[in-house]
PDB file of N, CA and C in Angstrom:
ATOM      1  N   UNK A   1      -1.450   5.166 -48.052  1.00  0.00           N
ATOM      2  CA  UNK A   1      -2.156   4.449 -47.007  1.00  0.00           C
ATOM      3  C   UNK A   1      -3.576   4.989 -46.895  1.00  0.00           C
ATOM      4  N   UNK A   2      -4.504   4.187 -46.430  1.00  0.00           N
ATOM      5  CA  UNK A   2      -5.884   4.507 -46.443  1.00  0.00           C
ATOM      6  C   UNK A   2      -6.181   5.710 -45.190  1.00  0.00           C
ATOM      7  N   UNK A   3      -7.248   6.104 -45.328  1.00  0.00           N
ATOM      8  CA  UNK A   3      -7.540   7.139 -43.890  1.00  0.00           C
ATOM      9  C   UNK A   3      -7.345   6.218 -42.268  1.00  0.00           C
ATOM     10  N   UNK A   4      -8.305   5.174 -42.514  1.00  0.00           N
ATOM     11  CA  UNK A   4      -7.811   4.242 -41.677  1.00  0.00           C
ATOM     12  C   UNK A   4      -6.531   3.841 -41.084  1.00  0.00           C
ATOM     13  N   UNK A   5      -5.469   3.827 -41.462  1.00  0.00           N
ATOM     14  CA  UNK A   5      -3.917   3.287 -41.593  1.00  0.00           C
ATOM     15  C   UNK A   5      -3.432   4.654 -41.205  1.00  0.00           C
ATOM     16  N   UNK A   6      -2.352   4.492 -40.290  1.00  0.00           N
ATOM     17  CA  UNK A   6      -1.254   5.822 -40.145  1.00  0.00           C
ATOM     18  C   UNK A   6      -0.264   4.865 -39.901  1.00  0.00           C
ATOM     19  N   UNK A   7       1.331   5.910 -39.971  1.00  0.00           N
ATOM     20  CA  UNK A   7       2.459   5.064 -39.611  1.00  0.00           C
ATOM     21  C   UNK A   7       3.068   5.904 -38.973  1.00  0.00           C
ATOM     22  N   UNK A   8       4.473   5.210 -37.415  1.00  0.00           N
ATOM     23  CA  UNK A   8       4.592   6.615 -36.595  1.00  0.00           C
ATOM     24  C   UNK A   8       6.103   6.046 -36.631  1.00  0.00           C
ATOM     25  N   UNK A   9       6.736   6.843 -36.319  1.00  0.00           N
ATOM     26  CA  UNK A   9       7.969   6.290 -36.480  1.00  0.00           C
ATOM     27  C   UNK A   9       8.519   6.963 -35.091  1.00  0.00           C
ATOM     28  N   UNK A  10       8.818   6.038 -34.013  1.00  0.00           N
ATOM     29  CA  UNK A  10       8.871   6.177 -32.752  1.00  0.00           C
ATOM     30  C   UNK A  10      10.418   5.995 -32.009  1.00  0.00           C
ATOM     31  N   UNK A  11      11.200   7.075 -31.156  1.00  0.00           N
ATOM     32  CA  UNK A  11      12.058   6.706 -30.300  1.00  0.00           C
ATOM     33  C   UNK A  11      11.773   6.790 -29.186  1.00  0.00           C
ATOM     34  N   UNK A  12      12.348   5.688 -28.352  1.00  0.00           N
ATOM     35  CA  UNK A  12      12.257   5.417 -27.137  1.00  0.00           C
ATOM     36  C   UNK A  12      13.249   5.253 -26.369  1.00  0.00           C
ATOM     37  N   UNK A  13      13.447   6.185 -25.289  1.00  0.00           N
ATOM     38  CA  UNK A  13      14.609   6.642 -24.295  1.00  0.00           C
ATOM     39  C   UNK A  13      14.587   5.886 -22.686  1.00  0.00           C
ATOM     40  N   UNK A  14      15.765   5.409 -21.930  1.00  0.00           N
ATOM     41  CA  UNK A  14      15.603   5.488 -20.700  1.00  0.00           C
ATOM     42  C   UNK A  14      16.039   3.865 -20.446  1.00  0.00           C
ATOM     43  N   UNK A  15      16.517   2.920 -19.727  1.00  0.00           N
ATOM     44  CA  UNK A  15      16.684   1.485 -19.801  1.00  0.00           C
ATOM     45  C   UNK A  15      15.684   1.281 -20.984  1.00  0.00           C
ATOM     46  N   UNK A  16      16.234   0.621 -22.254  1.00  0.00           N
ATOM     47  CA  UNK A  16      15.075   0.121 -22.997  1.00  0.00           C
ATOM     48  C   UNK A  16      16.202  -1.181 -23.761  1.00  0.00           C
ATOM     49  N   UNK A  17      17.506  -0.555 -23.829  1.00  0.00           N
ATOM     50  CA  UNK A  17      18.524  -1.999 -24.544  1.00  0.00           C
ATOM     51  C   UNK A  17      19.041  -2.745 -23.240  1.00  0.00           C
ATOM     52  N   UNK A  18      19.201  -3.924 -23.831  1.00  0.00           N
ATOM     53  CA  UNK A  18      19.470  -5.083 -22.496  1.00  0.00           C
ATOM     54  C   UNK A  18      18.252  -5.694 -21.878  1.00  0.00           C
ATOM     55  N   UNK A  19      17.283  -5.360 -22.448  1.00  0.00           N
ATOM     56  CA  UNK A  19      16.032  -5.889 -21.639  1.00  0.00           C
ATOM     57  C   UNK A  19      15.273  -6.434 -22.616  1.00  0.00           C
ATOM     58  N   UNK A  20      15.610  -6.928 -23.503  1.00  0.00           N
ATOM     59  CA  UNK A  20      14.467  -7.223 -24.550  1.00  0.00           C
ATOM     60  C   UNK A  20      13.441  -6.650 -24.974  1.00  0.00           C
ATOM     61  N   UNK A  21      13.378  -5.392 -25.092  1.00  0.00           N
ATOM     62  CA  UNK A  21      12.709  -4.690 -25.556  1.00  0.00           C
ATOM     63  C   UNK A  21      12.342  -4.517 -27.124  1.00  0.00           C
ATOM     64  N   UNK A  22      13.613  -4.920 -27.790  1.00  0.00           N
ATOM     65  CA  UNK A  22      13.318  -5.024 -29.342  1.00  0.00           C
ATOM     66  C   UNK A  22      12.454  -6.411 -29.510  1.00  0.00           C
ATOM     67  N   UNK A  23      12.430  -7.124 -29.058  1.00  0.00           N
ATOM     68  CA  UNK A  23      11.749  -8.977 -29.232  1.00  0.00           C
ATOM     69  C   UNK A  23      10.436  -8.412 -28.500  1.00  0.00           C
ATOM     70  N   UNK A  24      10.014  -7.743 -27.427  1.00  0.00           N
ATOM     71  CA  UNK A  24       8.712  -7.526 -27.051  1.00  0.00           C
ATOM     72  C   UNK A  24       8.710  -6.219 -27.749  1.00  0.00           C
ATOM     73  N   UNK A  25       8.601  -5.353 -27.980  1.00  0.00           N
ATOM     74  CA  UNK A  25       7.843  -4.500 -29.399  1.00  0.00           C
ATOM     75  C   UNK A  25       7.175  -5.561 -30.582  1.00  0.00           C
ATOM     76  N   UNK A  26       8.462  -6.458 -31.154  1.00  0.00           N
ATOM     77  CA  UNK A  26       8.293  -7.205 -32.366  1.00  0.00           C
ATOM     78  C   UNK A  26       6.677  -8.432 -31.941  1.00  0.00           C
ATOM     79  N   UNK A  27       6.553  -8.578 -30.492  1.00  0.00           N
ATOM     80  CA  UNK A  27       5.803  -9.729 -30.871  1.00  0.00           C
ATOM     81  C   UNK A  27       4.484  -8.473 -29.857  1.00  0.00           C
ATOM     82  N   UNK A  28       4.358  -7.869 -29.125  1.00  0.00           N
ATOM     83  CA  UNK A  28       3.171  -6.255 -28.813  1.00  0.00           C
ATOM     84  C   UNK A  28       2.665  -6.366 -30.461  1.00  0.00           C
ATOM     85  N   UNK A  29       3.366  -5.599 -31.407  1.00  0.00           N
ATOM     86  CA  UNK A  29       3.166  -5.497 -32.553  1.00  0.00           C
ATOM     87  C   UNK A  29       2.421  -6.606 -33.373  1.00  0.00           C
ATOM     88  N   UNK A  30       2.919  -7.344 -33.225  1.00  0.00           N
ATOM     89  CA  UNK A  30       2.601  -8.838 -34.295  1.00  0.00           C
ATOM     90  C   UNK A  30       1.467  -8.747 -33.478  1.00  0.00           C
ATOM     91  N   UNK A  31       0.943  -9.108 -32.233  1.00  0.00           N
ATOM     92  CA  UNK A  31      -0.184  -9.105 -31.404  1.00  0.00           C
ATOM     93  C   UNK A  31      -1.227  -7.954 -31.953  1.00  0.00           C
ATOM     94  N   UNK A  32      -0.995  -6.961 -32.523  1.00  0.00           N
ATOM     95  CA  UNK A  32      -1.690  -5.939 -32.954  1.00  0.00           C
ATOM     96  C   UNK A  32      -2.026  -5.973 -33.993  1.00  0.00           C
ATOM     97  N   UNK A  33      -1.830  -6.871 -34.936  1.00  0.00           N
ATOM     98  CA  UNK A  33      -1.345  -6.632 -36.135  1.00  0.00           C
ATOM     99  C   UNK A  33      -0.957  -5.449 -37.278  1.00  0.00           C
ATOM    100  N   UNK A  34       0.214  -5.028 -36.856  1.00  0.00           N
ATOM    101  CA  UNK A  34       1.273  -4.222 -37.179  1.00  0.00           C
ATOM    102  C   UNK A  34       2.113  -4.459 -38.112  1.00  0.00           C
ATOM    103  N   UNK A  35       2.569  -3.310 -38.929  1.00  0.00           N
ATOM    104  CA  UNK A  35       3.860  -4.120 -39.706  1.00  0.00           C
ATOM    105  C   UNK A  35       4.836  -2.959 -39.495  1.00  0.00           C
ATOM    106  N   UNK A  36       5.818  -3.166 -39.939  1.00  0.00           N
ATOM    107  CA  UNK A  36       6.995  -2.360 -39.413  1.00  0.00           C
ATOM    108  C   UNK A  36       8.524  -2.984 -39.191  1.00  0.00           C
ATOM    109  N   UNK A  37       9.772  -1.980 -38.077  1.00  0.00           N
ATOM    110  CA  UNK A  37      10.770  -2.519 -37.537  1.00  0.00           C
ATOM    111  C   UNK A  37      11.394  -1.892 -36.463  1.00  0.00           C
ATOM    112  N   UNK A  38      12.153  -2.715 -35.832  1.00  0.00           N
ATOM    113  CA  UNK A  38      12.237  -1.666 -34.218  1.00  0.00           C
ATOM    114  C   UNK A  38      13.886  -2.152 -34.820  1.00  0.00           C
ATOM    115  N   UNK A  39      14.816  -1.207 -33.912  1.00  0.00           N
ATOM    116  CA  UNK A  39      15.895  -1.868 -33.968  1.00  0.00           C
ATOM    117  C   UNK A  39      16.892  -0.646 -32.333  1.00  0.00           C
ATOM    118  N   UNK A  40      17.711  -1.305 -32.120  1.00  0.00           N
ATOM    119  CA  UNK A  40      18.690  -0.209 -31.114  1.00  0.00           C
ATOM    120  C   UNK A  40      19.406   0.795 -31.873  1.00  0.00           C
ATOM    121  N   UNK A  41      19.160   1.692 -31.044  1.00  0.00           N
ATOM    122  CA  UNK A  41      20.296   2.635 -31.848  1.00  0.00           C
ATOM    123  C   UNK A  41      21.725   3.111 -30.801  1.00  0.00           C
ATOM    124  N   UNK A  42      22.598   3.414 -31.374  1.00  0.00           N
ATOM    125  CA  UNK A  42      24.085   3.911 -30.331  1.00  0.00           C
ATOM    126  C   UNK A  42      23.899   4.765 -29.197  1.00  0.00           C
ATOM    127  N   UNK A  43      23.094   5.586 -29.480  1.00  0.00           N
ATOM    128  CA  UNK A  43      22.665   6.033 -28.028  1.00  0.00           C
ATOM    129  C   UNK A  43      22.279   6.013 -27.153  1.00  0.00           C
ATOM    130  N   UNK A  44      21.710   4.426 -27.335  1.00  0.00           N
ATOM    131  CA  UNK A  44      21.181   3.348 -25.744  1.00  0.00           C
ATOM    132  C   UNK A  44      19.519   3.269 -26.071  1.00  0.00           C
ATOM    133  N   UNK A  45      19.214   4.439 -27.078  1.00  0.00           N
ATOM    134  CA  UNK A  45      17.610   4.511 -27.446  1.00  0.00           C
ATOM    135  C   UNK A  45      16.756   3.547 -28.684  1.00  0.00           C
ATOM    136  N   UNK A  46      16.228   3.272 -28.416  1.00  0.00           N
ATOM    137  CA  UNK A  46      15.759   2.497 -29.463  1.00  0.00           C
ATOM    138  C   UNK A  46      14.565   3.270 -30.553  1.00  0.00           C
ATOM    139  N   UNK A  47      14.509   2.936 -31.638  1.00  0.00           N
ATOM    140  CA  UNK A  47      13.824   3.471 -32.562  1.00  0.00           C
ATOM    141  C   UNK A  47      12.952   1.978 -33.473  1.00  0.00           C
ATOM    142  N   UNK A  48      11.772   2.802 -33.371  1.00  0.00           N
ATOM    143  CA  UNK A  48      10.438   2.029 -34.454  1.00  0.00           C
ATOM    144  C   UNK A  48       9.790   2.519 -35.150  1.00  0.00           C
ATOM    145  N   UNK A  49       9.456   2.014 -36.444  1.00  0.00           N
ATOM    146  CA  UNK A  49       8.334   2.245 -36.945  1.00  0.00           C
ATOM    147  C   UNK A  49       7.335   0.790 -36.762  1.00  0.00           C
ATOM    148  N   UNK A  50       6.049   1.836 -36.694  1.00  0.00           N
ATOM    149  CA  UNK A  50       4.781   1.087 -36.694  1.00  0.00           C
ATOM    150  C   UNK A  50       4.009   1.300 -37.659  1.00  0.00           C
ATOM    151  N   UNK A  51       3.115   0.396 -38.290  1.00  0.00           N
ATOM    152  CA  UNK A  51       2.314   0.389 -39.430  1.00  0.00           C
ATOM    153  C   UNK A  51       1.246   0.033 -39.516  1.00  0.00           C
ATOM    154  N   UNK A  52      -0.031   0.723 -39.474  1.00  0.00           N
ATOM    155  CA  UNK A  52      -1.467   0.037 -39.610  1.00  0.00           C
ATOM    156  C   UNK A  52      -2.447   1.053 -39.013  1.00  0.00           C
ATOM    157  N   UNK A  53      -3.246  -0.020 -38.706  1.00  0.00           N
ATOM    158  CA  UNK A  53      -4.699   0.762 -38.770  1.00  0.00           C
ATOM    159  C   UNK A  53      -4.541   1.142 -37.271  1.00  0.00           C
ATOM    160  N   UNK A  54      -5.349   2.733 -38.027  1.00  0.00           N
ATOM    161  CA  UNK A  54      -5.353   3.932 -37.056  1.00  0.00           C
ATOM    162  C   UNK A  54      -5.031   3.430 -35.339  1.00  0.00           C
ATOM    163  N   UNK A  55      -6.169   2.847 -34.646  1.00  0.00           N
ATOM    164  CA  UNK A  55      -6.086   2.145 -33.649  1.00  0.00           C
ATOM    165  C   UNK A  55      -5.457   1.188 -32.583  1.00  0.00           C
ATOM    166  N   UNK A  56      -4.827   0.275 -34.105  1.00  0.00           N
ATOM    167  CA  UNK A  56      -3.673  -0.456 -33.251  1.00  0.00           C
ATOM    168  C   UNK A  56      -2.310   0.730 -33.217  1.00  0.00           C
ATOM    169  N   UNK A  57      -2.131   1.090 -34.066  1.00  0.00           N
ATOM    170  CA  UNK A  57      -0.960   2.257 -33.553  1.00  0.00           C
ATOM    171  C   UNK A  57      -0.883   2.843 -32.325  1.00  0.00           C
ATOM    172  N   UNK A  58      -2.364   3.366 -32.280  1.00  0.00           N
ATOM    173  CA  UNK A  58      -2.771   4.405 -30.978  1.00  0.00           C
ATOM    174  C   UNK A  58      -1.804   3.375 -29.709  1.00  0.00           C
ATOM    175  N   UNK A  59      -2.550   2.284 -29.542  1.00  0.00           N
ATOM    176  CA  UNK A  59      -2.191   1.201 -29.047  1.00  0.00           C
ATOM    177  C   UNK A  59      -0.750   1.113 -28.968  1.00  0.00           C
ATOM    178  N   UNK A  60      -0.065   0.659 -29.779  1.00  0.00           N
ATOM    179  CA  UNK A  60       1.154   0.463 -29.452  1.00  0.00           C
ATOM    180  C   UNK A  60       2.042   1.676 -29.278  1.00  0.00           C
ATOM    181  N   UNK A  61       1.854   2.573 -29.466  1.00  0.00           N
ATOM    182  CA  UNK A  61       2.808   3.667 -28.967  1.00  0.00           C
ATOM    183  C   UNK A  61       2.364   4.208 -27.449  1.00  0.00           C
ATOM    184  N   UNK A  62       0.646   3.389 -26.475  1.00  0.00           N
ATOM    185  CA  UNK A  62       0.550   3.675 -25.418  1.00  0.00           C
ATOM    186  C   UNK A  62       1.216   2.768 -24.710  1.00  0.00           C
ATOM    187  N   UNK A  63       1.937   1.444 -25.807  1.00  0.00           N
ATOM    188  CA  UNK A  63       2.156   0.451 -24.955  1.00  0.00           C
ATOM    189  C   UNK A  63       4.265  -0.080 -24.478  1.00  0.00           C
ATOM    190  N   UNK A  64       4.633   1.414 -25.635  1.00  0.00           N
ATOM    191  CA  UNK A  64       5.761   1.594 -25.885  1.00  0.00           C
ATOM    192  C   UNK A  64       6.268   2.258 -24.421  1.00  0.00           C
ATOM    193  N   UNK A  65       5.230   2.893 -23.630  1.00  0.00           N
ATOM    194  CA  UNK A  65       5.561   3.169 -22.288  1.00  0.00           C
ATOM    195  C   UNK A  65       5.736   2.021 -21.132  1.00  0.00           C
ATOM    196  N   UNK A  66       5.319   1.740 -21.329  1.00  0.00           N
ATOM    197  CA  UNK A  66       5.469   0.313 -20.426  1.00  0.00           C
ATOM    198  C   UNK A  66       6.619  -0.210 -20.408  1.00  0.00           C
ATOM    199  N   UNK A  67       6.498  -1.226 -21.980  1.00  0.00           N
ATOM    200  CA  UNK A  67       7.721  -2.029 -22.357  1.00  0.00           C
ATOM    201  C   UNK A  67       7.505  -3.351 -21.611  1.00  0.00           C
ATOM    202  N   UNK A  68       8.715  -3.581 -21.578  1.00  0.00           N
ATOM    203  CA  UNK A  68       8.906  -5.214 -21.205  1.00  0.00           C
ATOM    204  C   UNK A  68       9.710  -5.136 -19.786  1.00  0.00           C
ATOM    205  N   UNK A  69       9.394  -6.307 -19.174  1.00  0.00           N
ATOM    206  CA  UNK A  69       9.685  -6.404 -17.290  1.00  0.00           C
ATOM    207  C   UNK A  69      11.210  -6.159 -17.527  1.00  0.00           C
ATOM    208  N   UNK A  70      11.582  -5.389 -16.344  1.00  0.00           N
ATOM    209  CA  UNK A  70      13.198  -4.804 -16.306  1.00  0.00           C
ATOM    210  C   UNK A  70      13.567  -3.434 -17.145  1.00  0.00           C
ATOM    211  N   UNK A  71      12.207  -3.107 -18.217  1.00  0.00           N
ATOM    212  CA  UNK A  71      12.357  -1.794 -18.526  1.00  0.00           C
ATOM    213  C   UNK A  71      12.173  -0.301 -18.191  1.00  0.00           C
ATOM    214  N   UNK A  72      12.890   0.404 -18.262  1.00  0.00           N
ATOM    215  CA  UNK A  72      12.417   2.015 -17.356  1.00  0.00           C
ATOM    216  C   UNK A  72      12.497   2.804 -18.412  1.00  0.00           C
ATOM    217  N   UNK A  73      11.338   2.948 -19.082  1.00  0.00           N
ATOM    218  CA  UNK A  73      11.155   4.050 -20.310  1.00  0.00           C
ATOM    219  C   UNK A  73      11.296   5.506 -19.483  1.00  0.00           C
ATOM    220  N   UNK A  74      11.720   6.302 -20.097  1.00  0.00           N
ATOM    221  CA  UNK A  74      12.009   7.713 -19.866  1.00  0.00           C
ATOM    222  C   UNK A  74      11.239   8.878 -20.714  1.00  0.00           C
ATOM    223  N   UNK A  75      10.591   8.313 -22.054  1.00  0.00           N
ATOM    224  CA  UNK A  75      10.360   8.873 -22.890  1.00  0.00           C
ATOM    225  C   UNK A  75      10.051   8.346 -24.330  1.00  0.00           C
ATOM    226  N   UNK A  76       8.915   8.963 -25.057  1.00  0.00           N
ATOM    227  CA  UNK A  76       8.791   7.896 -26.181  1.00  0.00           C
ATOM    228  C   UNK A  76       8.207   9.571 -27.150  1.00  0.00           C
ATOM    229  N   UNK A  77       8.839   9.894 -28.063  1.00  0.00           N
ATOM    230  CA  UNK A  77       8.957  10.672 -28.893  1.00  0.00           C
ATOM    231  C   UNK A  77       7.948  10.280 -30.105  1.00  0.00           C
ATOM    232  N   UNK A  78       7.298  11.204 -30.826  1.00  0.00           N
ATOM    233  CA  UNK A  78       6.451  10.238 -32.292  1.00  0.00           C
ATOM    234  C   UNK A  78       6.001  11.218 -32.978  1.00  0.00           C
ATOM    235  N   UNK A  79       6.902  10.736 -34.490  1.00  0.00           N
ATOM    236  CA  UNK A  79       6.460  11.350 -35.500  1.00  0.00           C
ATOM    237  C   UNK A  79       5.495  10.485 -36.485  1.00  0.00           C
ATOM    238  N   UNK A  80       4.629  11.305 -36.767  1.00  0.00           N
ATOM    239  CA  UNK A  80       3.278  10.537 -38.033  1.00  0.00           C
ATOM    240  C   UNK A  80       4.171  10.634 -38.911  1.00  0.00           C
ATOM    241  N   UNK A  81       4.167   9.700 -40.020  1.00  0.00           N
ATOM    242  CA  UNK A  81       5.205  10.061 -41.276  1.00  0.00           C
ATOM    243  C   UNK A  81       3.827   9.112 -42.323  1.00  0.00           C
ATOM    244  N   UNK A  82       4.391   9.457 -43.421  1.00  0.00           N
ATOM    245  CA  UNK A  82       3.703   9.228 -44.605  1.00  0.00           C
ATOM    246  C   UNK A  82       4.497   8.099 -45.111  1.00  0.00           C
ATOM    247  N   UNK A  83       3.755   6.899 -45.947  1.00  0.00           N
ATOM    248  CA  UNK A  83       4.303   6.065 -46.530  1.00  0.00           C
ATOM    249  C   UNK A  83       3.875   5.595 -47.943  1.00  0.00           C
ATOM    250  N   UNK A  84       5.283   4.832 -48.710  1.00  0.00           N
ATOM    251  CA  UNK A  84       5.019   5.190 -49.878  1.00  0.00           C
ATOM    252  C   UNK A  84       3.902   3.836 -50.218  1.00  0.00           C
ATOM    253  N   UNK A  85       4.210   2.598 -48.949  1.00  0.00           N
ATOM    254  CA  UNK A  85       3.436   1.156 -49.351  1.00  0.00           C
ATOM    255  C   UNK A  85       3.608   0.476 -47.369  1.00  0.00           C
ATOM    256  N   UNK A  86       2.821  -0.250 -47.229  1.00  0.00           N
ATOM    257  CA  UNK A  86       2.780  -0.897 -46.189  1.00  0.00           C
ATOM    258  C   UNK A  86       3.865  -1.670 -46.000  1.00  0.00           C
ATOM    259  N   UNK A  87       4.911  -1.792 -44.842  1.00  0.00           N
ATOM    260  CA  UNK A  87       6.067  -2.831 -45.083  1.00  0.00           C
ATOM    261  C   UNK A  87       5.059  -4.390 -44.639  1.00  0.00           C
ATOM    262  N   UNK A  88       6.106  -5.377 -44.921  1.00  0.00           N
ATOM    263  CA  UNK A  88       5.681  -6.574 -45.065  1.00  0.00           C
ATOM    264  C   UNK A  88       6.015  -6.917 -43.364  1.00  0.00           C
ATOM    265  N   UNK A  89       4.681  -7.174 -42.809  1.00  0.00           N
ATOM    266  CA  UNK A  89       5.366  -7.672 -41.523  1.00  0.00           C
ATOM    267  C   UNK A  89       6.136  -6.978 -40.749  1.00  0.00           C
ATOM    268  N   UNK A  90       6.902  -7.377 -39.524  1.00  0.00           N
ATOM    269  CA  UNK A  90       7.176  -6.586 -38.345  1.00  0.00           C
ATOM    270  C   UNK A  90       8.794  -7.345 -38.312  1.00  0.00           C
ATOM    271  N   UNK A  91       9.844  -6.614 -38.113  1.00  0.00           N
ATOM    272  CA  UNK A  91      10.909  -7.194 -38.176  1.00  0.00           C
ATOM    273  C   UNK A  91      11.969  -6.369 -37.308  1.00  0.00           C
ATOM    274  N   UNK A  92      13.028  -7.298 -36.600  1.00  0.00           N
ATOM    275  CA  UNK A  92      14.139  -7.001 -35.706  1.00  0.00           C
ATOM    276  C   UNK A  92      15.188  -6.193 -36.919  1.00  0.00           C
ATOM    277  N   UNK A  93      15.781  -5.148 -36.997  1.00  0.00           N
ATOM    278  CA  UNK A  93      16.713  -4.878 -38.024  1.00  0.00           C
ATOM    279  C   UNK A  93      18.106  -4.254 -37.553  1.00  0.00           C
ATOM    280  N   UNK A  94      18.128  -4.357 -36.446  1.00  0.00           N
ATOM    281  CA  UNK A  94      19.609  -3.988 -35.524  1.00  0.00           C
ATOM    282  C   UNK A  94      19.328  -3.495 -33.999  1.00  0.00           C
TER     283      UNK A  94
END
């Protein structure tokens, strides 16, 4: 990825499943233009990666606090990770 571009690969704790939170990440993101995938995980937390330029990231992991109406984030964890190619687009994957 260019200097420009980082990718973070993000969990998010606290009411975040049952509220649509995976469908508003997916379209926050698309709004950013992002590529990546959010999906739920068994422990009620949800997990993402985000993809792109430096800025919109910044962005969406300030916006991963928020969330979507009916959500009560508790916590949003983030690791920078390295990638081997940009994923295609932003996608729901569980």
């Amino acid at each position: 990825m260019s200097d420009d571009h980082k990718a973070a690969l993000v969990r998010i704790t606290g009411r975040v499943q049952g509220v649509s939170y995976r469908i508003w990440t997916r379209n926050e993101a698309t709004r950013l233009g992002l590529a990546g995938w959010v999906r739920n995980e068994e422990d009620g937390s949800v997990t993402a990666l985000v993809a792109g330029p430096d800025a919109a990231v910044s962005a969406m992991i300030e916006r991963f606090w928020r969330g979507p109406p009916g959500a009560s984030v508790s916590g949003v964890e983030t690791q920078l990770t390295e990638l081997a190619e940009m994923p295609a687009g932003f996608r729901i994957t569980g």
